[in-house]
C-alpha atoms as a PDB file:
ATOM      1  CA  UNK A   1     136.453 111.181 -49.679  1.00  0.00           C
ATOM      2  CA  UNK A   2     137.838 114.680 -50.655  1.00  0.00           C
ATOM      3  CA  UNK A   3     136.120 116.667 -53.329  1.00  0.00           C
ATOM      4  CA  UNK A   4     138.812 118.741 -55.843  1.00  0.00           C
ATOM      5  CA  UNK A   5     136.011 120.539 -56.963  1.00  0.00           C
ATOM      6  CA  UNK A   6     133.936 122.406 -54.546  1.00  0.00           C
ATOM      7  CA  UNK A   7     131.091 125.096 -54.329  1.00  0.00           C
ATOM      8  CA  UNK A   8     132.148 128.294 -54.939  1.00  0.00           C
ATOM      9  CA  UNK A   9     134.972 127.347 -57.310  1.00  0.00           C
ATOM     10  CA  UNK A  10     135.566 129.037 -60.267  1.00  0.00           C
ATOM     11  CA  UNK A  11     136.282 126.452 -63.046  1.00  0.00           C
ATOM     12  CA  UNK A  12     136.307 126.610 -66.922  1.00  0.00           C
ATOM     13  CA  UNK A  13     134.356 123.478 -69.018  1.00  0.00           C
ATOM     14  CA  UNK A  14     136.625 121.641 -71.410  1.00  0.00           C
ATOM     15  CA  UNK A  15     134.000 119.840 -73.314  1.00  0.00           C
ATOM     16  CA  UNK A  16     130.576 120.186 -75.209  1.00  0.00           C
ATOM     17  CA  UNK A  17     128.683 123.599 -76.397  1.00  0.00           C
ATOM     18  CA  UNK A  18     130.154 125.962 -73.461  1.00  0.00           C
ATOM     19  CA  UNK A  19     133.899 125.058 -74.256  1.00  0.00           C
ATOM     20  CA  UNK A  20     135.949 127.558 -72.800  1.00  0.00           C
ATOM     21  CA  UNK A  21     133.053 129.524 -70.379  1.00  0.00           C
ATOM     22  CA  UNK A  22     134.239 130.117 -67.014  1.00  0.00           C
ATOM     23  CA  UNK A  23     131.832 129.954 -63.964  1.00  0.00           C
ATOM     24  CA  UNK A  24     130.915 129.837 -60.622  1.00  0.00           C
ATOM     25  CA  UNK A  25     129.961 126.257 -58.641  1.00  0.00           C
ATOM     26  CA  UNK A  26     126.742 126.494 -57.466  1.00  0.00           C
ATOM     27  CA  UNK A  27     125.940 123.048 -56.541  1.00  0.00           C
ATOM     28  CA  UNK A  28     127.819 119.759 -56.432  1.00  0.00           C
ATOM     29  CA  UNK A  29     126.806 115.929 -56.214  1.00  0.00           C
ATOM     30  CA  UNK A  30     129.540 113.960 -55.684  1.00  0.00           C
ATOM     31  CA  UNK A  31     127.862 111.088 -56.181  1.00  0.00           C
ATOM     32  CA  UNK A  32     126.602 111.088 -59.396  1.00  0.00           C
ATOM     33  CA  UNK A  33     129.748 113.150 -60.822  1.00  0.00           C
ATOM     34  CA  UNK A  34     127.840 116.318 -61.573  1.00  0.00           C
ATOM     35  CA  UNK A  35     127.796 119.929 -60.888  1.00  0.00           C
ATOM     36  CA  UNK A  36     126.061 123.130 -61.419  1.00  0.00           C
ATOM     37  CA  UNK A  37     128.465 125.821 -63.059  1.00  0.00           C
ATOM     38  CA  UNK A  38     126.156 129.526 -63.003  1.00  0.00           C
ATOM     39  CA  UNK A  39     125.679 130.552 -66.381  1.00  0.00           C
ATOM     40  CA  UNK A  40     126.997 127.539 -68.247  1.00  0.00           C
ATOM     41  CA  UNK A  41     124.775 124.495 -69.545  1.00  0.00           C
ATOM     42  CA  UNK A  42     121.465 126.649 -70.197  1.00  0.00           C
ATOM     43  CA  UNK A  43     118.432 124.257 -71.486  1.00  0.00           C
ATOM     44  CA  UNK A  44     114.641 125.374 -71.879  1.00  0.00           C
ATOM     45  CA  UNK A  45     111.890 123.306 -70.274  1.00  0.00           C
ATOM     46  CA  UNK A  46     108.192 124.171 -70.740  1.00  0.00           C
ATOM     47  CA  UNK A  47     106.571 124.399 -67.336  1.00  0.00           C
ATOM     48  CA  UNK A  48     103.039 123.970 -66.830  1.00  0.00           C
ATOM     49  CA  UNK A  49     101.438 126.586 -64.820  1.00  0.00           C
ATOM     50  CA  UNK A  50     101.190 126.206 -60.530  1.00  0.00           C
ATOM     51  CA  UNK A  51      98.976 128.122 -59.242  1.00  0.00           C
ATOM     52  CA  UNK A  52      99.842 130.828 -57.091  1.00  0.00           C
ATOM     53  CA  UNK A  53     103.721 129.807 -57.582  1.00  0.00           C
ATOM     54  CA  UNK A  54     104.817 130.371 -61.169  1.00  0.00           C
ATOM     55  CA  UNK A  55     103.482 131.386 -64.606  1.00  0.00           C
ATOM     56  CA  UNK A  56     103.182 128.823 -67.372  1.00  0.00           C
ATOM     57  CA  UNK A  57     105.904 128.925 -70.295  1.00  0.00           C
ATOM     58  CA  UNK A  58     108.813 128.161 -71.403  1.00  0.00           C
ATOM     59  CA  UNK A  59     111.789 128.992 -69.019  1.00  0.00           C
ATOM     60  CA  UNK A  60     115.867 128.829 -69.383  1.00  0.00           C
ATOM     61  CA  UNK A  61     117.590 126.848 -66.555  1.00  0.00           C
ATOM     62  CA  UNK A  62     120.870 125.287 -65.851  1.00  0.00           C
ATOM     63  CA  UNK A  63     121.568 121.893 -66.334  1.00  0.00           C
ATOM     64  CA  UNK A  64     124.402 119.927 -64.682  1.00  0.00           C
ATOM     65  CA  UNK A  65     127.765 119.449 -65.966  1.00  0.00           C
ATOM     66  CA  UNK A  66     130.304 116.297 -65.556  1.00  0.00           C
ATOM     67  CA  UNK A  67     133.045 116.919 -63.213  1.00  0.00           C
ATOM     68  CA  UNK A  68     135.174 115.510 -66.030  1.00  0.00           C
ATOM     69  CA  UNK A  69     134.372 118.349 -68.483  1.00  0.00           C
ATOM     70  CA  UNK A  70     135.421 121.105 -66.126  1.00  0.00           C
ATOM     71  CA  UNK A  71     138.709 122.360 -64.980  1.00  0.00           C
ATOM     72  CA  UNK A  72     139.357 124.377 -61.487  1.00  0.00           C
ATOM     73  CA  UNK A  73     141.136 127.875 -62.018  1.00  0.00           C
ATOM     74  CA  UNK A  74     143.820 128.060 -59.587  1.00  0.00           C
ATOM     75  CA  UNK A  75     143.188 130.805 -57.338  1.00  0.00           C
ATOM     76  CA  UNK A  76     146.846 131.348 -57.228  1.00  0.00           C
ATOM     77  CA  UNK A  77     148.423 130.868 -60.850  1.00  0.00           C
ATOM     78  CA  UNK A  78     145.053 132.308 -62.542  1.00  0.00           C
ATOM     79  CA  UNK A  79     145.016 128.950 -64.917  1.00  0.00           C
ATOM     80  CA  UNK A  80     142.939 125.969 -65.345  1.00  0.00           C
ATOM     81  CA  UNK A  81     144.353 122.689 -63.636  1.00  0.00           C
ATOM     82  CA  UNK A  82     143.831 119.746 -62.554  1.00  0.00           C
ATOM     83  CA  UNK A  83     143.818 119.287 -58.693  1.00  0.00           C
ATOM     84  CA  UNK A  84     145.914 116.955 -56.541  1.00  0.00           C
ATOM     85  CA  UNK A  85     146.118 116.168 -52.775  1.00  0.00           C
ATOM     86  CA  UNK A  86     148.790 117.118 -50.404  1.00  0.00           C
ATOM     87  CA  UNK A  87     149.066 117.319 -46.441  1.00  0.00           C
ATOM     88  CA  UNK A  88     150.586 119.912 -44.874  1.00  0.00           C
ATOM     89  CA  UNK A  89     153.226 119.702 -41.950  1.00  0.00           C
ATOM     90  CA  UNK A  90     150.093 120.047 -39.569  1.00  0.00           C
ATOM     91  CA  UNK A  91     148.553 116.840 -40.963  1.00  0.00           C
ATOM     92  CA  UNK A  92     145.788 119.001 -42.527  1.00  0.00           C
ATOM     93  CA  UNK A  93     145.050 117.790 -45.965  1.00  0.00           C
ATOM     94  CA  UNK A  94     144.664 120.447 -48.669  1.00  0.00           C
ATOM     95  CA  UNK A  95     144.302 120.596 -52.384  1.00  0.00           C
ATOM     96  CA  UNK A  96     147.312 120.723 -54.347  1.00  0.00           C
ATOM     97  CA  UNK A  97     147.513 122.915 -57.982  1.00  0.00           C
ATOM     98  CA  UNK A  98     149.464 120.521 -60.324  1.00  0.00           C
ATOM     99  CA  UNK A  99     150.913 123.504 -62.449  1.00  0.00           C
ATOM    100  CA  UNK A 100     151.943 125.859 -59.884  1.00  0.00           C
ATOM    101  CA  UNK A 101     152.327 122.765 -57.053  1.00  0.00           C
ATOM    102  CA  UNK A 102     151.011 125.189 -54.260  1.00  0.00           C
ATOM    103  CA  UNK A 103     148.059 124.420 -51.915  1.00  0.00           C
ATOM    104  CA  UNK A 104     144.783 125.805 -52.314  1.00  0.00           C
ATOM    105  CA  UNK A 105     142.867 126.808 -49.029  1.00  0.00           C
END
């Protein structure tokens, strides 16, 4: 099944604490509905020391996001939308920008 959000999109977050943050996609798992959005999400966890790896303490990471609280930024029209599927006169299916209604990719 085709993703409309992929890695390396730039997408804003409708929902929760970092309403309105754009980011960057760093990771995506399809199956569980979640992403990774680079800067967005941040939670501290206390870490217990490893030796010879990392330093004990508390340490800010990103948690995932749903992929229902984020919105891709059409490379195209500059705004957040939702994304459709089209296929082009090839037969080669792209994603489709519902507010501009041009392919992306």
């Amino acid at each position: 099944m085709a993703q409309k959000v992929r890695r390396g999109d730039t997408v804003v977050i409708t929902k929760g604490r970092d309403r309105g943050k754009e980011g960057t996609v760093q990771r995506v798992f399809p199956a569980d509905g979640r992403l990774f959005v680079d800067g967005a999400n941040m939670v501290k966890r206390h870490r217990r020391a490893q030796p010879g790896i990392s330093q004990a303490g508390i340490i800010t990471m990103e948690a995932p996001v749903s992929l229902s609280n984020v919105k891709v930024v059409c490379p195209l029209c500059n705004t957040a939308a939702r994304m459709g599927f089209t296929f082009l006169n090839d037969g080669k299916k792209v994603r489709l920008c519902k507010k501009c209604n041009q392919p992306i990719e």
